[in-house]
N, C-alpha and C. Protein backbone atom coordinates (compact mmCIF):
# COMPACT_ATOMS: atom_id res chain seq x y z
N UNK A 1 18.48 2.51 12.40
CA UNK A 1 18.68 1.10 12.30
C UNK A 1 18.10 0.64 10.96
N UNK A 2 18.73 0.18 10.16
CA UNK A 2 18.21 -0.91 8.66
C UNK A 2 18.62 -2.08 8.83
N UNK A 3 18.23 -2.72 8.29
CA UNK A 3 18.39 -4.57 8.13
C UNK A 3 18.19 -4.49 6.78
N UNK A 4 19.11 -5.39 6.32
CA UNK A 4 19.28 -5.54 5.08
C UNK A 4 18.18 -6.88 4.67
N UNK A 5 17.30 -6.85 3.24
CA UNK A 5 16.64 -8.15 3.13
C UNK A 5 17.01 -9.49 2.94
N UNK A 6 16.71 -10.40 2.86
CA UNK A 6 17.53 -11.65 2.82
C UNK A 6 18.21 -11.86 0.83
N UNK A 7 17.10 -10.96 0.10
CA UNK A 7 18.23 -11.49 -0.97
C UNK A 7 18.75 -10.11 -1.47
N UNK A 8 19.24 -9.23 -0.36
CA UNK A 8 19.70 -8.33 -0.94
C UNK A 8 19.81 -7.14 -1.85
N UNK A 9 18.81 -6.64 -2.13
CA UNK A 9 17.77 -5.97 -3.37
C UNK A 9 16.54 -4.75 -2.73
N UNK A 10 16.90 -5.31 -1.15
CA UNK A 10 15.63 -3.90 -0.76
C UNK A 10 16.59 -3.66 0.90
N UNK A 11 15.98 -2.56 1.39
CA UNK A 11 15.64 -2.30 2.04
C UNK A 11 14.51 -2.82 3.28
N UNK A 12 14.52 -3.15 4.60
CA UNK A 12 13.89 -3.57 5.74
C UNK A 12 14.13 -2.65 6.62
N UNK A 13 12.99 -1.71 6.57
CA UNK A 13 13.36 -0.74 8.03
C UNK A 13 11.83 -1.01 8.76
N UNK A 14 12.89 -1.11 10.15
CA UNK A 14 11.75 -1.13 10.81
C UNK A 14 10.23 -0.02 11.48
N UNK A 15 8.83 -0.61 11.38
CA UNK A 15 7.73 0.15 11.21
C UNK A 15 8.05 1.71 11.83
N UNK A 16 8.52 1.59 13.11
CA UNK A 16 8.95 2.95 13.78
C UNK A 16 9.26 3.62 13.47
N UNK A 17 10.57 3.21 12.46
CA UNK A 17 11.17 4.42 12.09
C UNK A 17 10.94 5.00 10.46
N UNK A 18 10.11 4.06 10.08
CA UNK A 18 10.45 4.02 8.47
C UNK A 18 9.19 5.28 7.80
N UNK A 19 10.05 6.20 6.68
CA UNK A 19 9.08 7.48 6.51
C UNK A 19 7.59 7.22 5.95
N UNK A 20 7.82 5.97 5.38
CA UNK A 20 6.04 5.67 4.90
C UNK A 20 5.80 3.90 5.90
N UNK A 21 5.44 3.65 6.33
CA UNK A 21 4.63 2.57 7.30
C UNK A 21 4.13 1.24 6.48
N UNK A 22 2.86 2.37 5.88
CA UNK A 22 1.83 1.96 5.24
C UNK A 22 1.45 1.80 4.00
N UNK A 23 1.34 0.37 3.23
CA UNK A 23 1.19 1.07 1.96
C UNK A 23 -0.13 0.72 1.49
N UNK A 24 -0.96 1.15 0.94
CA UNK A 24 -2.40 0.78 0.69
C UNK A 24 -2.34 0.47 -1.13
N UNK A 25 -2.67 -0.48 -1.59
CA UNK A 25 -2.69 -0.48 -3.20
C UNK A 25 -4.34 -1.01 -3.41
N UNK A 26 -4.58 0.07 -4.54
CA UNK A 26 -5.68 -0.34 -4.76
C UNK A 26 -6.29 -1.61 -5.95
N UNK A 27 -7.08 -2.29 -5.81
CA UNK A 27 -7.20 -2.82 -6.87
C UNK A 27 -7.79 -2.26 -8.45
N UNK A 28 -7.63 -2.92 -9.68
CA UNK A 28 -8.55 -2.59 -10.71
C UNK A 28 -9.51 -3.01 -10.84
N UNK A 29 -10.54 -1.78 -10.94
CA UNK A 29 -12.09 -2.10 -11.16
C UNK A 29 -12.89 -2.18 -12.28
N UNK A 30 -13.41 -2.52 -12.66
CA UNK A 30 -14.23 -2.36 -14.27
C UNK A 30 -14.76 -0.90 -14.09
N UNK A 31 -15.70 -0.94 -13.38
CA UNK A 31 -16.77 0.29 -13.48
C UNK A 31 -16.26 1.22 -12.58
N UNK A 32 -16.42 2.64 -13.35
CA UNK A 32 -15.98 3.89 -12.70
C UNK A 32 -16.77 3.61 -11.10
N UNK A 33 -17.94 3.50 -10.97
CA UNK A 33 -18.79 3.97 -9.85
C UNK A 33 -18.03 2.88 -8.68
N UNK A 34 -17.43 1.37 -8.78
CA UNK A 34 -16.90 0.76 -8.15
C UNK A 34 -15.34 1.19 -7.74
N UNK A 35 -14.97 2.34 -8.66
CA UNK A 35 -13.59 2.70 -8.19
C UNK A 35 -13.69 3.67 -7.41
N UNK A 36 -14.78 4.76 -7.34
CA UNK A 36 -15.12 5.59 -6.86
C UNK A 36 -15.49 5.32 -5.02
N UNK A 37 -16.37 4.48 -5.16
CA UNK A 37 -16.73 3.72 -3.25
C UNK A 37 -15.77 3.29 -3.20
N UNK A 38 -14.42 2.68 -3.59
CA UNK A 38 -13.38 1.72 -3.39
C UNK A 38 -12.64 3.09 -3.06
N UNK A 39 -12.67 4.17 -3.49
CA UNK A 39 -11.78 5.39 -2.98
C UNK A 39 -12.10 5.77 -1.56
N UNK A 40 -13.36 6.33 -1.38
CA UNK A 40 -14.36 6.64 -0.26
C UNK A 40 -13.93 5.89 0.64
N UNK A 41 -13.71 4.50 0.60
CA UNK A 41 -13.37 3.41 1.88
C UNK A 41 -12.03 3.48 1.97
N UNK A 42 -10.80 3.59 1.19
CA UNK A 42 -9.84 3.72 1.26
C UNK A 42 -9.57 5.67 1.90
N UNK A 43 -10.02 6.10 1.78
CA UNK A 43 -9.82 7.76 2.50
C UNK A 43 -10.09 7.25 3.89
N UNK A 44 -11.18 6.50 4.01
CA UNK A 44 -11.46 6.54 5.41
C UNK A 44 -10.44 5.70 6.04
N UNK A 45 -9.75 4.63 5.55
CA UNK A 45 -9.07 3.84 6.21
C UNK A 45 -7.82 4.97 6.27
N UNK A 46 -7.38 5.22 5.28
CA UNK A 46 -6.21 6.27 6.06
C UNK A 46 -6.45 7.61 6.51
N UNK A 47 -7.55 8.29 6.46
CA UNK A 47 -8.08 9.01 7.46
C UNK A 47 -7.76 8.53 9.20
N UNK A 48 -8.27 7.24 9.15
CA UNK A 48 -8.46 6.50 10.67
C UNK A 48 -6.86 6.14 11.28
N UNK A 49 -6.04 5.88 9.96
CA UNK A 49 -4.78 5.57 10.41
C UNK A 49 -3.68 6.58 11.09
N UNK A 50 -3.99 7.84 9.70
CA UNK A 50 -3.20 8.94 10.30
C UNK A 50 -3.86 9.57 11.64
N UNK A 51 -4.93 9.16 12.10
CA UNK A 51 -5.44 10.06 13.67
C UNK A 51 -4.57 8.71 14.47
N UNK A 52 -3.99 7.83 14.29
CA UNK A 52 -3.18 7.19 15.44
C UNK A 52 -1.53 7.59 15.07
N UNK A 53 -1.86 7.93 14.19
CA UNK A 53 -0.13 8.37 14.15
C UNK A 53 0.37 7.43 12.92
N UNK A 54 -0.04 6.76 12.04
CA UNK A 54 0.89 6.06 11.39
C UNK A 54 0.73 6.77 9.82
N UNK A 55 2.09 6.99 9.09
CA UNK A 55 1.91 7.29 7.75
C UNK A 55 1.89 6.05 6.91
N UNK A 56 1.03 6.87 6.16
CA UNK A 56 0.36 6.02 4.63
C UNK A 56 0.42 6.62 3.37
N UNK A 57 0.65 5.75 2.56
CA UNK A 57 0.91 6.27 1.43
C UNK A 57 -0.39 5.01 0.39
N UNK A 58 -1.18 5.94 -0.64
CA UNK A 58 -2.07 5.00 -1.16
C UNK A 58 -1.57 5.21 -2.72
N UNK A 59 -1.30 4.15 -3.59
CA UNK A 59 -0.76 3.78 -4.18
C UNK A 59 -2.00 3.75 -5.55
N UNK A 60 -2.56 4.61 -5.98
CA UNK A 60 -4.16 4.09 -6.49
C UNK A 60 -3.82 4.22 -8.82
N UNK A 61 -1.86 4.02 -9.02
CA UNK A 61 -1.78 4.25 -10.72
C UNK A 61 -2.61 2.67 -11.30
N UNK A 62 -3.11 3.98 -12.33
CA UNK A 62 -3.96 2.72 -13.52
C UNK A 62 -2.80 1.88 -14.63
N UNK A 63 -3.64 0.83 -14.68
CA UNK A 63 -2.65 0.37 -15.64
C UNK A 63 -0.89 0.11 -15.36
N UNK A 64 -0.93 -0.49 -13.81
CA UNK A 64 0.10 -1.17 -13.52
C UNK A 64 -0.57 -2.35 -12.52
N UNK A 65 0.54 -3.64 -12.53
CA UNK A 65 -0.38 -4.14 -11.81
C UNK A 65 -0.15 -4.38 -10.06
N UNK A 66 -1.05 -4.66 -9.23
CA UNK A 66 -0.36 -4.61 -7.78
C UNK A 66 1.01 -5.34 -7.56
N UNK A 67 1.60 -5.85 -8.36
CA UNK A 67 2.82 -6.84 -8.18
C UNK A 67 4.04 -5.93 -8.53
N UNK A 68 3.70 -5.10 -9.71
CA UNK A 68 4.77 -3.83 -10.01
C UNK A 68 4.62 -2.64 -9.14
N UNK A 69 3.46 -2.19 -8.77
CA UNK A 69 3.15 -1.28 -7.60
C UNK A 69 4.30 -1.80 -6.01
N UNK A 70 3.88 -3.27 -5.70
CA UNK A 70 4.78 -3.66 -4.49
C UNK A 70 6.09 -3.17 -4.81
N UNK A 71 6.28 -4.15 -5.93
CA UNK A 71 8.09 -4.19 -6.34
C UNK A 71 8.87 -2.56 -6.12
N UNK A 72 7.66 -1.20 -6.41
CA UNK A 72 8.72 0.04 -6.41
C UNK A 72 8.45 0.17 -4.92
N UNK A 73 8.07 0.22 -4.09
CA UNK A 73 7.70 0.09 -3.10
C UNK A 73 8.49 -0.88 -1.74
N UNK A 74 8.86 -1.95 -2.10
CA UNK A 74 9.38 -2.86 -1.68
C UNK A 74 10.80 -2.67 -1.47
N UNK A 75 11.54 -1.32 -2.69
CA UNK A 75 12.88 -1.41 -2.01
C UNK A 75 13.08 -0.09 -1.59
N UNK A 76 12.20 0.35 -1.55
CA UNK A 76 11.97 1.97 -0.61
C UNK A 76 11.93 1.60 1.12
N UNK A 77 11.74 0.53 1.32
CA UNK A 77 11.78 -0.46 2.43
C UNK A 77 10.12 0.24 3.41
N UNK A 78 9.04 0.13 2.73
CA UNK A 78 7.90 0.05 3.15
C UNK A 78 7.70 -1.34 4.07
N UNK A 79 7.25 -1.02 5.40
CA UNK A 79 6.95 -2.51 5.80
C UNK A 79 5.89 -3.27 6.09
N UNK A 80 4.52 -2.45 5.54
CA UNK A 80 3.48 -3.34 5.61
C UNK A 80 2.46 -2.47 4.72
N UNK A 81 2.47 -3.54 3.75
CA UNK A 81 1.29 -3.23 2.57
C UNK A 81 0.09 -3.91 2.56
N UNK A 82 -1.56 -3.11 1.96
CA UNK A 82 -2.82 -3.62 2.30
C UNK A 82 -3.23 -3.40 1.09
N UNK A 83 -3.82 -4.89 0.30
CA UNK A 83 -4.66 -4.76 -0.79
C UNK A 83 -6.07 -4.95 -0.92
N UNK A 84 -6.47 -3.46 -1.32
CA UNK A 84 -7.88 -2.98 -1.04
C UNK A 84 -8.66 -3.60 -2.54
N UNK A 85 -10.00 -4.12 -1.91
CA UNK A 85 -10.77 -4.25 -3.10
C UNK A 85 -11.55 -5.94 -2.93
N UNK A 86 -12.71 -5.31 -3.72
CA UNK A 86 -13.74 -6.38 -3.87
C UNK A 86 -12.89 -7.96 -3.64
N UNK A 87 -13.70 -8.96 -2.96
CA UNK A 87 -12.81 -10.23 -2.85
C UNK A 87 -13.03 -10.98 -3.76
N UNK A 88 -12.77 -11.82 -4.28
CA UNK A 88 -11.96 -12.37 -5.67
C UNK A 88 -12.60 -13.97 -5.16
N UNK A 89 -13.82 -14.59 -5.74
CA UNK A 89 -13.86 -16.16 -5.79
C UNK A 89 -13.13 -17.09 -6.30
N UNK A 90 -12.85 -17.97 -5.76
CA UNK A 90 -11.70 -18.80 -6.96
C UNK A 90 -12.72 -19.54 -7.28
């Protein structure tokens, strides 16, 4: 089963059936040692995911930004993406 998206340009498959689930993107960090624990927590989260059964795919290239990371992603018809990383004050 696919569903097509509303403007036509991706892919919508649903979570069940679709070969990656999950998509994890990481954020950019200044300091090596903050990308490093930001890895550590991200293993464990898809460590924890794949013991229930769901695939993940972690998304962690430098020097793109999470908005171009979604976009290749987005028409591969991934259906639920998680952006990891320190929270951001406005």
């Amino acid at each position: 089963m696919i569903a097509v998206h509303g403007d036509n340009r991706s892919l919508v498959i649903p979570p069940r059936v679709a070969k990656t689930q999950v998509l994890v993107v990481t954020q950019r960090l200044r300091s090596v040692e903050e990308s490093q624990n930001l890895l550590v927590q991200v293993e464990s989260l898809v460590s924890r995911l794949s013991l229930v059964g769901v695939h993940v795919v972690v998304d962690t290239r430098d020097g793109v930004s999470p908005a171009w990371k979604y976009n290749g992603w987005i028409v591969s018809g991934v259906p639920l993406y998680l952006e990891v990383g320190p929270e951001i004050a406005a």
